[in-house]
Protein backbone atom coordinates (compact mmCIF):
# COMPACT_ATOMS: atom_id res chain seq x y z
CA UNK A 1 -170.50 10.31 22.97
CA UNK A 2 -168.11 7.36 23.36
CA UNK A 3 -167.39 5.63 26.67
CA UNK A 4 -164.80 6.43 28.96
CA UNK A 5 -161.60 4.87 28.23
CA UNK A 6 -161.25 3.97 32.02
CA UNK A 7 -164.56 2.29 32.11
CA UNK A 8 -163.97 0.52 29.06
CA UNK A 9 -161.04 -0.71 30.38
CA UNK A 10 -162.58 -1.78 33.64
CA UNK A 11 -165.40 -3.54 31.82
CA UNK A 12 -162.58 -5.51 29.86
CA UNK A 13 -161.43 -6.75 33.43
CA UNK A 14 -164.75 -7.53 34.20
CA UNK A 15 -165.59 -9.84 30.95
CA UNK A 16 -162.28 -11.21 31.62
CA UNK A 17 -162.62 -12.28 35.07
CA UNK A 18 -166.24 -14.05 34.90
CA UNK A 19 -164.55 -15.74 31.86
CA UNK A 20 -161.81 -16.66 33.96
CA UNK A 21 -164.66 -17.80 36.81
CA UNK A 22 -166.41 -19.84 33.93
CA UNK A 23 -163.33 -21.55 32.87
CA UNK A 24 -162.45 -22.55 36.45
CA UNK A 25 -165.69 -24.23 36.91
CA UNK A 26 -165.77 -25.92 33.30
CA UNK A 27 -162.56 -26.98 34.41
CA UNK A 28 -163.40 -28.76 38.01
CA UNK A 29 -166.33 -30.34 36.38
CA UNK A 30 -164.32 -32.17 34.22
CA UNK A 31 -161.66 -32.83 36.89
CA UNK A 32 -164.61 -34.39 38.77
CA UNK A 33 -166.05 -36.16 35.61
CA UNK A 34 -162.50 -37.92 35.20
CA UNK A 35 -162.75 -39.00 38.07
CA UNK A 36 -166.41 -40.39 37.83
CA UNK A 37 -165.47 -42.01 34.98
CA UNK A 38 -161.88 -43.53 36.32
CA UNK A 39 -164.01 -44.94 39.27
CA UNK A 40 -166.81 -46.24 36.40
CA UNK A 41 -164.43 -48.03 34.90
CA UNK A 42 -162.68 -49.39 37.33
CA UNK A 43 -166.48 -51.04 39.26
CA UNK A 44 -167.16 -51.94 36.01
CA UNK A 45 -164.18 -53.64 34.44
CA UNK A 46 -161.91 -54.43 37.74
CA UNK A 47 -164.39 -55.07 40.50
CA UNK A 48 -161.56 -56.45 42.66
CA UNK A 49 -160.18 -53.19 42.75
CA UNK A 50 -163.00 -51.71 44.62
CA UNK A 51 -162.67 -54.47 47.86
CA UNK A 52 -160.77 -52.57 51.02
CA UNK A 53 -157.23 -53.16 51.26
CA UNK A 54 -157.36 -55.29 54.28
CA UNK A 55 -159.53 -58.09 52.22
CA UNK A 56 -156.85 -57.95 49.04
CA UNK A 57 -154.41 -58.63 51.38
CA UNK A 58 -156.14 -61.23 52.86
CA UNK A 59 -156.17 -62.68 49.28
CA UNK A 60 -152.49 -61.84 48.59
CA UNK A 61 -151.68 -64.11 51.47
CA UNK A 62 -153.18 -67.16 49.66
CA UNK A 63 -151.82 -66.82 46.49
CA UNK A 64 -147.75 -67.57 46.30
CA UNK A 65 -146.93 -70.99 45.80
CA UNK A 66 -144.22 -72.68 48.25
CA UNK A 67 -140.52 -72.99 46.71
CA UNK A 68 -141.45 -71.08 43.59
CA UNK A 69 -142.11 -67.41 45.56
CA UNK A 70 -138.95 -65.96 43.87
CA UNK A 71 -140.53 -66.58 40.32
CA UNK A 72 -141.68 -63.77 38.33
CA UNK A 73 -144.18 -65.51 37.19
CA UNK A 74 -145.54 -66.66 40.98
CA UNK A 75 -146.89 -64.50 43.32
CA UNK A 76 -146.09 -62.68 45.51
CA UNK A 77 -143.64 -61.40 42.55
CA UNK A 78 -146.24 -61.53 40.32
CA UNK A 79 -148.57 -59.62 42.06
CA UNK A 80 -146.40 -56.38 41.81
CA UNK A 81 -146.71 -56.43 38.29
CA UNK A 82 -150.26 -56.49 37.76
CA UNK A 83 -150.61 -52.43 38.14
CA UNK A 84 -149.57 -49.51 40.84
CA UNK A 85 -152.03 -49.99 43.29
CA UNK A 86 -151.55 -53.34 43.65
CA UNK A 87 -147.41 -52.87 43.72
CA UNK A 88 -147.79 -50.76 46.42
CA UNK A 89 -150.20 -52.69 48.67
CA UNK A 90 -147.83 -56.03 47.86
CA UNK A 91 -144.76 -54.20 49.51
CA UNK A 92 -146.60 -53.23 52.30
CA UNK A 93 -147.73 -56.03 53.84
CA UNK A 94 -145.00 -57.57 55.67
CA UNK A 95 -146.77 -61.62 55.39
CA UNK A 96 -145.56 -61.69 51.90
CA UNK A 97 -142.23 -60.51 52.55
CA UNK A 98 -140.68 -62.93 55.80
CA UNK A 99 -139.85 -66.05 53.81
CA UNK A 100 -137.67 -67.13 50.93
CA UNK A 101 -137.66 -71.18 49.46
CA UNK A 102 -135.24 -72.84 47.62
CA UNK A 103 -133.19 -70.27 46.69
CA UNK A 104 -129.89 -71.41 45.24
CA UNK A 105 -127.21 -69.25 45.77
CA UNK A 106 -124.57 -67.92 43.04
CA UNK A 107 -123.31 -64.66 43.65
CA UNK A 108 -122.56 -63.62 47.21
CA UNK A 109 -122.42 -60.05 47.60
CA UNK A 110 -125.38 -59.92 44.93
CA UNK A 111 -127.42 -62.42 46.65
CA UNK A 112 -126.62 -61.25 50.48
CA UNK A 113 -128.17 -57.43 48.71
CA UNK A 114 -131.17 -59.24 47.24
CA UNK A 115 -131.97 -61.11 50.60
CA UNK A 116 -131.75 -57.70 52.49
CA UNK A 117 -134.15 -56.44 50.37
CA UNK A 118 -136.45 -58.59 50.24
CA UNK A 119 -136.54 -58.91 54.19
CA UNK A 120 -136.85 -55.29 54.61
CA UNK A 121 -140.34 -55.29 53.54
CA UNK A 122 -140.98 -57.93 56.47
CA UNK A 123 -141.45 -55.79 58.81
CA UNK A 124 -141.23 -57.29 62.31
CA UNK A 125 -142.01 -60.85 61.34
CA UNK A 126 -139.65 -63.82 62.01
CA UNK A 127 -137.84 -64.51 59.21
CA UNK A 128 -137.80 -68.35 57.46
CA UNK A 129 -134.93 -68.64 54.86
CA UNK A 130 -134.15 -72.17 52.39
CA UNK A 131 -131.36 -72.56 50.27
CA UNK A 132 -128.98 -74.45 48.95
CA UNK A 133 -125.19 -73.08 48.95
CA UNK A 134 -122.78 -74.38 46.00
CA UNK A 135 -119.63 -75.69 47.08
CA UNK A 136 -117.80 -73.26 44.79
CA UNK A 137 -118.76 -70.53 47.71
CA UNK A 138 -116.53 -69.59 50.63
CA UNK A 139 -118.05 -70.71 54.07
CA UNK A 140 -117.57 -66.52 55.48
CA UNK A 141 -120.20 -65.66 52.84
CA UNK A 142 -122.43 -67.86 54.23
CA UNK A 143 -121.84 -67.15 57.59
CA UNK A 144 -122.37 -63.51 57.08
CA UNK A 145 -125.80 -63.73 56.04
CA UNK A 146 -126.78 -66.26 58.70
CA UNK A 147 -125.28 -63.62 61.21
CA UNK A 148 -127.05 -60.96 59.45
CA UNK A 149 -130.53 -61.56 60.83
CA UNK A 150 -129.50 -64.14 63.66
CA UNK A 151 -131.81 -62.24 66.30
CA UNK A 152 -134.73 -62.93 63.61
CA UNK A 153 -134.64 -66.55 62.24
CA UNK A 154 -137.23 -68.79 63.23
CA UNK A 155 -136.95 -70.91 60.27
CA UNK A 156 -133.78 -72.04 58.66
CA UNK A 157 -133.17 -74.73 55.62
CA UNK A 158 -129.49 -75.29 54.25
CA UNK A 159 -128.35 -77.60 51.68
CA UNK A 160 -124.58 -76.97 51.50
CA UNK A 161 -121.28 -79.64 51.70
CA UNK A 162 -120.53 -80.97 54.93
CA UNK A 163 -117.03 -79.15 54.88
CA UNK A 164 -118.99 -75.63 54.34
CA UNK A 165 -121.08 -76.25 57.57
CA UNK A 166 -118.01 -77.53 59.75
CA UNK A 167 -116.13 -73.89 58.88
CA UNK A 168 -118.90 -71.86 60.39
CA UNK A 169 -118.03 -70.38 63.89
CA UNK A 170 -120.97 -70.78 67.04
CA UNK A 171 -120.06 -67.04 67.33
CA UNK A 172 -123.64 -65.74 66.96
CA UNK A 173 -126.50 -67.12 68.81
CA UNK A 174 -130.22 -67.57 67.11
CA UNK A 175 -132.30 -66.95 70.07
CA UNK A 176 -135.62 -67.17 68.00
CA UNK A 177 -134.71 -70.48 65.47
CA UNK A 178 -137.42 -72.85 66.01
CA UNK A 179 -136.69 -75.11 62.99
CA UNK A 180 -133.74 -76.16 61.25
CA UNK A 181 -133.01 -78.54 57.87
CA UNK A 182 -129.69 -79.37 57.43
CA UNK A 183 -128.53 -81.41 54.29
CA UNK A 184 -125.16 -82.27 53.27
CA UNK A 185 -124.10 -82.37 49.25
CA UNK A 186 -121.56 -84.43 48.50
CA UNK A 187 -119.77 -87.50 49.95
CA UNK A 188 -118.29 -86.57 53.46
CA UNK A 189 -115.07 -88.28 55.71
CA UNK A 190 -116.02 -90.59 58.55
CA UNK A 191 -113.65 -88.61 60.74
CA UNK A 192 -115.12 -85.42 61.62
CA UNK A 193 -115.37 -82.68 63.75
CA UNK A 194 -119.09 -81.41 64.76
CA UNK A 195 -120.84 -78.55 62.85
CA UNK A 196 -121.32 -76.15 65.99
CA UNK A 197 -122.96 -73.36 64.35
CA UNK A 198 -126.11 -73.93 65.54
CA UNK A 199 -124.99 -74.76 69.32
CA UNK A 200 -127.02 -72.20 70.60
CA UNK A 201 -130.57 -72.28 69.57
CA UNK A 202 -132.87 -72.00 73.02
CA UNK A 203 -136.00 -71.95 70.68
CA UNK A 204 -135.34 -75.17 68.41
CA UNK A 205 -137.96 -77.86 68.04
CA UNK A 206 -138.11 -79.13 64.80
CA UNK A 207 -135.11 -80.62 63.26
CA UNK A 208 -134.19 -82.59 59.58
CA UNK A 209 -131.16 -83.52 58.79
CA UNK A 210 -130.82 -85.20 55.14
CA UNK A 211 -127.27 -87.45 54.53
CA UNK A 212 -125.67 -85.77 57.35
CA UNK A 213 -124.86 -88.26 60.56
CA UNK A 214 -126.42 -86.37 63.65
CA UNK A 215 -123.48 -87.36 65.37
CA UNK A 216 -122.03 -84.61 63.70
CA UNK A 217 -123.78 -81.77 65.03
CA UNK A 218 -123.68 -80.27 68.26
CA UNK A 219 -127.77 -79.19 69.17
CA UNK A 220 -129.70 -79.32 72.28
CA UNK A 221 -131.04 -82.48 71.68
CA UNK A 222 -133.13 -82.68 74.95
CA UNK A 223 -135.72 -79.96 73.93
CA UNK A 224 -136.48 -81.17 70.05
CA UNK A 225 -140.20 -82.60 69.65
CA UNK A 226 -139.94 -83.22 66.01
CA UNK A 227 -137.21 -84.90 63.67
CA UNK A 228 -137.38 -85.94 60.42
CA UNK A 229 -134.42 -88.05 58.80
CA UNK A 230 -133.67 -88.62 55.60
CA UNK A 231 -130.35 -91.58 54.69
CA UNK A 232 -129.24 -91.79 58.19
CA UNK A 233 -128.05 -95.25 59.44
CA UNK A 234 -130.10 -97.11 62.55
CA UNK A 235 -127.10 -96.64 64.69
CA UNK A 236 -126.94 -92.64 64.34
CA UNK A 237 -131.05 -92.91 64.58
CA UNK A 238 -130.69 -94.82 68.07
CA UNK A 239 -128.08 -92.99 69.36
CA UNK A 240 -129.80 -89.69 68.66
CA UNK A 241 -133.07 -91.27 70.16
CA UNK A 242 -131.53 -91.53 73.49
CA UNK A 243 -130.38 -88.12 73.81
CA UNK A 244 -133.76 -86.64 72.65
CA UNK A 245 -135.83 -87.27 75.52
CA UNK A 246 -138.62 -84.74 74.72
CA UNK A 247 -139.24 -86.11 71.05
CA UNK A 248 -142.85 -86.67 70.15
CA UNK A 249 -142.14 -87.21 66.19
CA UNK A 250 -139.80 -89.17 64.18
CA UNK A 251 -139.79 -89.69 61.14
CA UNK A 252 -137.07 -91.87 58.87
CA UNK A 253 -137.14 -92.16 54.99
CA UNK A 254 -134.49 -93.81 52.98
CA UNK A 255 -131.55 -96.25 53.47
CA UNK A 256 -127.76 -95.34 53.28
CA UNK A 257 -125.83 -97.58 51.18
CA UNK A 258 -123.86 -98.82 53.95
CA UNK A 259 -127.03 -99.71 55.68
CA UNK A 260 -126.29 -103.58 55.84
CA UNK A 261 -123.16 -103.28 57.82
CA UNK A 262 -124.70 -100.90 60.04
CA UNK A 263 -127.48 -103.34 60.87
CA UNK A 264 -125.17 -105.68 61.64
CA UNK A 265 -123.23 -103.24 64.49
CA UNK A 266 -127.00 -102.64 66.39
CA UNK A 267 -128.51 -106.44 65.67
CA UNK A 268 -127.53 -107.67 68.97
CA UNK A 269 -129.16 -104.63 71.33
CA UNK A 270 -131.78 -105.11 72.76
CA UNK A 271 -135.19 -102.64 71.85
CA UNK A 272 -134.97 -99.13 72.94
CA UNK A 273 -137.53 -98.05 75.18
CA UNK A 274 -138.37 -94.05 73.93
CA UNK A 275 -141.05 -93.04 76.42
CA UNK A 276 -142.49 -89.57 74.82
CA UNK A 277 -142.91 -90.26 70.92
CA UNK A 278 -146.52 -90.58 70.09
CA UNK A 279 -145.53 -90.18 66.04
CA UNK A 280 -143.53 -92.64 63.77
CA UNK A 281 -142.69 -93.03 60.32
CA UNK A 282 -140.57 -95.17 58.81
CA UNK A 283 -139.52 -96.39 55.84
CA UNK A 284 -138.49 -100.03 55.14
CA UNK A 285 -137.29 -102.77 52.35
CA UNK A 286 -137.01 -105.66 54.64
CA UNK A 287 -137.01 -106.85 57.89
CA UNK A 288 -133.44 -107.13 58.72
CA UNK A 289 -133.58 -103.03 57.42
CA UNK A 290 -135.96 -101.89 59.83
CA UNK A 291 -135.47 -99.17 63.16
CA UNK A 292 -138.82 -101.30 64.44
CA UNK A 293 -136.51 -103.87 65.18
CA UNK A 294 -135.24 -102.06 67.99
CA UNK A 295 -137.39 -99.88 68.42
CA UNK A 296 -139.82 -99.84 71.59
CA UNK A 297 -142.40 -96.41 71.96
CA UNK A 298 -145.05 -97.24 74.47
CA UNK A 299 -146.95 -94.14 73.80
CA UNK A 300 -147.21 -94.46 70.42
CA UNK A 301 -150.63 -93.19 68.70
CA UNK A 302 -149.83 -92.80 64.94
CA UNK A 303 -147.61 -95.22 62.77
CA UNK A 304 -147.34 -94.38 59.04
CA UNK A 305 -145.05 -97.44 57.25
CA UNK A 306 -143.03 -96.63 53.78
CA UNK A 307 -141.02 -98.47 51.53
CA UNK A 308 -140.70 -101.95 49.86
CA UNK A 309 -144.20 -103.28 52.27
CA UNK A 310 -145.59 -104.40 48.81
CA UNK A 311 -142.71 -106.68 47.94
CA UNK A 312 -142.36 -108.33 51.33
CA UNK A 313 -143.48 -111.74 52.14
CA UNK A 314 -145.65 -112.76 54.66
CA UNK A 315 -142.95 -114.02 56.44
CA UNK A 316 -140.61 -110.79 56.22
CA UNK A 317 -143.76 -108.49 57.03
CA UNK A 318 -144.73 -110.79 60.76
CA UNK A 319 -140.74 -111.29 61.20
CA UNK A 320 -141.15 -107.35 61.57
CA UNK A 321 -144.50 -105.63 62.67
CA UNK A 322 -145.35 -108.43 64.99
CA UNK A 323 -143.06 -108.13 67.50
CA UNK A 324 -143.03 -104.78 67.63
CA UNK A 325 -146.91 -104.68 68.16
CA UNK A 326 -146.45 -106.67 70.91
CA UNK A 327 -144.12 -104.41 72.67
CA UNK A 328 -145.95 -101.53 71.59
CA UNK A 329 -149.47 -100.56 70.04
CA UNK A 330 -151.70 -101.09 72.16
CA UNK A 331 -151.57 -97.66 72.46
CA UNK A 332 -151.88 -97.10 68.71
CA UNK A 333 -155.10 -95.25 67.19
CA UNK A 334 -153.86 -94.58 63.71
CA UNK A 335 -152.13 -96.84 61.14
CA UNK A 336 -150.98 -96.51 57.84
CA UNK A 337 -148.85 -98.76 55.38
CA UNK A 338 -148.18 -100.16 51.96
CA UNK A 339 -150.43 -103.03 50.86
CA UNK A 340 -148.71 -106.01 50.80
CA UNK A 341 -149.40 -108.86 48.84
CA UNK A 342 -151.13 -110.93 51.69
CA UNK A 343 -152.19 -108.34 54.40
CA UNK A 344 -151.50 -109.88 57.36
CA UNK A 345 -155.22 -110.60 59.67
CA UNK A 346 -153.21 -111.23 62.57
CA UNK A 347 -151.93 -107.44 63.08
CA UNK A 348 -155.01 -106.22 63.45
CA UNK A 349 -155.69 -108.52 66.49
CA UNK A 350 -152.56 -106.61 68.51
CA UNK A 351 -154.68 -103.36 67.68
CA UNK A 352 -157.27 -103.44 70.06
CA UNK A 353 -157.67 -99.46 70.26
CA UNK A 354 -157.09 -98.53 66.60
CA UNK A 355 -159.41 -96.00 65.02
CA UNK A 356 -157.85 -95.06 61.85
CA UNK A 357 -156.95 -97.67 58.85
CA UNK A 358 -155.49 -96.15 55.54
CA UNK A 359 -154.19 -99.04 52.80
CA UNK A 360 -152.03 -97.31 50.41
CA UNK A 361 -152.42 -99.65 46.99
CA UNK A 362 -150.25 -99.36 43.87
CA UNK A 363 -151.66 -97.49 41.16
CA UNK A 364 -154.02 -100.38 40.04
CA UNK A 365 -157.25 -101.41 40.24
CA UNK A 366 -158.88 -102.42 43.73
CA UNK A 367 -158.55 -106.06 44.72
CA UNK A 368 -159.90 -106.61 47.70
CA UNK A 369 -157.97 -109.26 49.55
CA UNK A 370 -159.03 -111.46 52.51
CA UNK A 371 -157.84 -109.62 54.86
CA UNK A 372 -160.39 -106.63 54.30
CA UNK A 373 -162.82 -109.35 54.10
CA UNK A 374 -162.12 -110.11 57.52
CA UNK A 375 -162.75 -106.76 58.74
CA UNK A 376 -166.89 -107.84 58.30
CA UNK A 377 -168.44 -107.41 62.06
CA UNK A 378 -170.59 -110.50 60.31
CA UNK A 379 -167.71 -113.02 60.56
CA UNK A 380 -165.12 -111.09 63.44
CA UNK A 381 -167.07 -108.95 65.08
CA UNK A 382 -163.87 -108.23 67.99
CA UNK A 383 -161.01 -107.40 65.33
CA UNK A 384 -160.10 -103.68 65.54
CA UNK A 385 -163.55 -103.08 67.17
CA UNK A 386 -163.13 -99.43 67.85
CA UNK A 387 -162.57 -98.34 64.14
CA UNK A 388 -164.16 -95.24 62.92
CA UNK A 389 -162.11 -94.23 59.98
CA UNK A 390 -161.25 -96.62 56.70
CA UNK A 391 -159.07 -95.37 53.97
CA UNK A 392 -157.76 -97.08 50.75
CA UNK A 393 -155.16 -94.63 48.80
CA UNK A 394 -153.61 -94.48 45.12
CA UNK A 395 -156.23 -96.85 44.71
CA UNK A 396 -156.32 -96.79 40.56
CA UNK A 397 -159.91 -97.38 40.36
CA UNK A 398 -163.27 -96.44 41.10
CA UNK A 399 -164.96 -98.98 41.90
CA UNK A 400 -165.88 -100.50 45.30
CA UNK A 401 -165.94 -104.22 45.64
CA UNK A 402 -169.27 -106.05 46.79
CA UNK A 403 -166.74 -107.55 49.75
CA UNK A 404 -165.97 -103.93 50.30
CA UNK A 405 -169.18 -102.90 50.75
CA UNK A 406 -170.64 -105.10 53.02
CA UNK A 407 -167.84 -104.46 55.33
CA UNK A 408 -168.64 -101.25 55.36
CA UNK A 409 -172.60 -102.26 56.07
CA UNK A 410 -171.60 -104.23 58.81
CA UNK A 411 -170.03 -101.60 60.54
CA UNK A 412 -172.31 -98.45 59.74
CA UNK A 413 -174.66 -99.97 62.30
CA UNK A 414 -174.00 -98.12 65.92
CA UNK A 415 -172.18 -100.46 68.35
CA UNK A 416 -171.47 -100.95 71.91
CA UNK A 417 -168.77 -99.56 73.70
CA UNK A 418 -166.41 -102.23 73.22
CA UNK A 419 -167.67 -102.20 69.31
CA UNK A 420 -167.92 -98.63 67.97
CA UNK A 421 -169.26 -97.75 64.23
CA UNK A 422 -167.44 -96.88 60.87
CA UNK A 423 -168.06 -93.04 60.76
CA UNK A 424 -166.40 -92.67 57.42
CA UNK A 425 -164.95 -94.19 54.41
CA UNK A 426 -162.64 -92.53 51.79
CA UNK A 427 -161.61 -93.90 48.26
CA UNK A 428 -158.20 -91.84 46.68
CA UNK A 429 -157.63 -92.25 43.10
CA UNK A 430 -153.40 -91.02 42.52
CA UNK A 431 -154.38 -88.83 39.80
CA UNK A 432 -157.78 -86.68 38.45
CA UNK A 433 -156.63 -88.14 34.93
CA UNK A 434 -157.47 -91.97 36.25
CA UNK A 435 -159.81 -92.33 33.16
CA UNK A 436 -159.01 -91.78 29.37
CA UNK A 437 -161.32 -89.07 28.95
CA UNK A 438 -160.17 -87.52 32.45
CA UNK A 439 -163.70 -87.31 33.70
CA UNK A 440 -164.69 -88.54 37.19
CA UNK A 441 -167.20 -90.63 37.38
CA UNK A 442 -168.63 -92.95 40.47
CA UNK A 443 -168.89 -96.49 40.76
CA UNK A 444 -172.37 -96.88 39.45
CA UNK A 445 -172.81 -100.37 40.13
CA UNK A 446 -172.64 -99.60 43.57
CA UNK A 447 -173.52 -96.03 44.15
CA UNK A 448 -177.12 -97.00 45.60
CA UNK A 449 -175.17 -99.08 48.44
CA UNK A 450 -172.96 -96.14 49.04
CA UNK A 451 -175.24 -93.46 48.91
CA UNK A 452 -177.86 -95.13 51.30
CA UNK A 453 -174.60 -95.67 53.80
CA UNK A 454 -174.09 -91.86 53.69
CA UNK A 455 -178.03 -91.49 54.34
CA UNK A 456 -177.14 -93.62 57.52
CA UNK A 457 -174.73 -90.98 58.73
CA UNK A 458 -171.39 -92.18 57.13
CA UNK A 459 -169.03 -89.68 55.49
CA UNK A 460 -167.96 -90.40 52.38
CA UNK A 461 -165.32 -89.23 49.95
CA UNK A 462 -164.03 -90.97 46.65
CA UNK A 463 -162.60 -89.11 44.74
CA UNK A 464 -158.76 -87.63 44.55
CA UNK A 465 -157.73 -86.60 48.11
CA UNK A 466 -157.96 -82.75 46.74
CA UNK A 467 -161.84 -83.37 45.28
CA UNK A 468 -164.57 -85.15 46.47
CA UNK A 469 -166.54 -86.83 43.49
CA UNK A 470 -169.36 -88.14 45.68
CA UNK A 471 -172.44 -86.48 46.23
């Protein structure tokens, strides 16, 4: 008797539905063996992928490379392009995303849209923006995207001509800018008006200015603590060092080219007493060229020295540093200057307090002159008596001279109060290439010496100033 077509029919729905049952399990299992498998791969070929977010990002924030973050090929650009997850993370962390360098402007409307963008992603963070606007450009394109996040700047660098600057309005104030670079392109008129654009800036501290008089502009001078200027004559320097009362760093690199009549409008004023500035820098190519001529800072702790130092004569170099000295350092911990060609012993007895000594040599092998000779405890056992830290930089050679060495004996040994020991010595090579075959190597004539210093509690470090080739 044959079945029932009803129950036939209802055993067909029956197959079908266990088959359908089977099928959706088969199915999940390989769903979940994908994903096994993705997760495999990824522990197995791309560890870094497995770390939490919060540690890539911590990572992300170490990679870009100043001035070069809007290359492709530089992070954090680059790291968008390495796969999704990592695109995604990038864009969300607002670090990566609050400052642009160098960026040289070309198309305004284009550039203003790119600049937007790339701030959005910065989330709350103050914003830091450098670049340098072509004279082609109208000033109101400018001033539009300097208005456009004025409530958010804390860091602002502008190279643009000095007539660009002057057309910007003070109609916007930039409550949260706490450091501005200014430099000017292009030759400028003696006759100007200020630059007021900046006029209101309650936050600002740190200020450079690069070919571009500060007599020009129109800041708070009495709150800045920093400055750094680069071609500005002594004049403009003095005059702005009297109305920045608060300043506890200066620091002046290159000469104008009208520097010689300039000297000759301040050389009959007397020194300049600044009370608060516990930082200088300067840089010099002779003594009738130098700020430290009329210059008098009381409170001074660090001195670095640029410029033509290895050129001077003995004559030029005491004409200069001495009587400042006098007025000055015996405050002064930390020094720092060219080599000349006969360092001068006599300094070093108007540094009674100085801790810090770094000789910056020409890219040449060490010759140690008498000078460093006299620092032996053996033979002057009172000159700079409290040092603790000896440096000798762009030194072109490895090797530490017998002389050398015994000064630094004589001074490992612990001292008195009024004579303190030599905690540490460090030897910079310029470059890691400073031997044909590009392989550092250590003094080995004198390693012994050097290492039984170290034994004795001395730090040591020769080597380029990034890597440390003594062990």
């Amino acid at each position: 008797m044959l079945p029932n077509v009803n129950e036939l029919r209802q055993r067909l729905m029956d197959l079908d539905a266990t088959i359908a049952h089977h099928e959706g399990i088969v199915e999940g299992l390989k769903q979940d063996r994908d994903i096994v498998f993705s997760q495999l791969s990824a522990s197995v070929s791309y560890p870094i992928l497995m770390l939490p977010n919060e540690i890539t990002a911590e990572i992300f924030k170490w990679c870009y490379v100043s001035g070069l973050r809007l290359a492709p090929s530089t992070a954090p650009m680059l790291l968008t392009r390495i796969c999704h997850a990592w695109r995604e993370l990038a864009f969300s962390i607002p670090a990566l995303w609050h400052k642009i360098d160098e960026v040289e402007l070309t198309d305004p409307v284009d550039d203003a849209d790119f600049i937007a963008t790339w701030f959005s992603r910065a989330g709350a963070l103050p914003l830091s923006l450098g670049m340098i606007y072509p004279e082609h450009l109208e000033s109101h394109h400018l001033q539009s995207l300097l208005h456009c996040h004025a409530q958010r700047w804390q860091s602002l660098d502008v190279a643009a001509h000095v007539d660009t600057l002057l057309e910007l309005d003070n109609s916007k104030p930039f409550p949260g800018l706490v450091e501005l670079s200014l430099a000017s392109l292009g030759q400028h008129e003696q006759d100007l008006s200020q630059v007021e654009a900046f006029r209101h800036t309650p936050s600002l501290r740190r200020l450079s200015i690069d070919s571009l008089p500060p007599s020009l502009l129109d800041l708070p001078w009495t709150q800045l603590t920093k400055t750094t200027f680069r071609f500005i004559s002594i004049a403009e320097c003095l005059s702005f060092l009297r109305l920045a009362t608060s300043l506890s760093e200066f620091y002046r690199t290159g000469i104008p080219e009208d520097e010689e009549g300039d000297v000759e409008s301040v050389i009959g004023r007397a020194p300049f007493c600044h009370d608060s500035l516990d930082s200088l820098l300067v840089s010099v190519s002779s003594g009738a060229e130098s700020i430290l001529h009329f210059l008098t800072v009381p409170r001074l702790k660090t001195l670095e020295l640029q410029g033509g130092w290895e050129t001077c004569t003995q004559l030029d170099t005491g004409r200069l540093a001495v009587p400042f000295f006098s007025r000055t350092c015996s405050t002064l911990l930390s020094l720092k200057f060219p080599m000349p060609p006969s360092l001068p012993v006599h300094w070093f007895q108007l540094l009674p307090n100085l801790t810090t000594l770094e000789l910056v040599y020409p890219a040449e092998p060490l010759s140690v002159v008498g000078a460093i000779r006299a620092l032996n405890r053996g033979t002057t056992p009172d000159l700079l008596p409290k040092l603790r830290g000896l440096v000798i930089s762009r030194c072109g050679s490895n090797r530490v001279d017998k002389d050398l060495l015994e000064v630094l004996e004589s001074r490992c040994d612990a001292g008195d109060v009024q004579h303190g020991r030599l905690e540490s010595f460090s030897l910079f090579w310029p470059q890691s290439e400073i031997f044909d075959d590009g392989v550092f190597r250590l003094p080995l004539l004198n390693v012994g010496r050097l290492r039984r210093l170290a034994a004795r509690g001395m730090r040591i470090h020769i080597g380029t100033s990034t890597q440390n080739s003594f062990y």
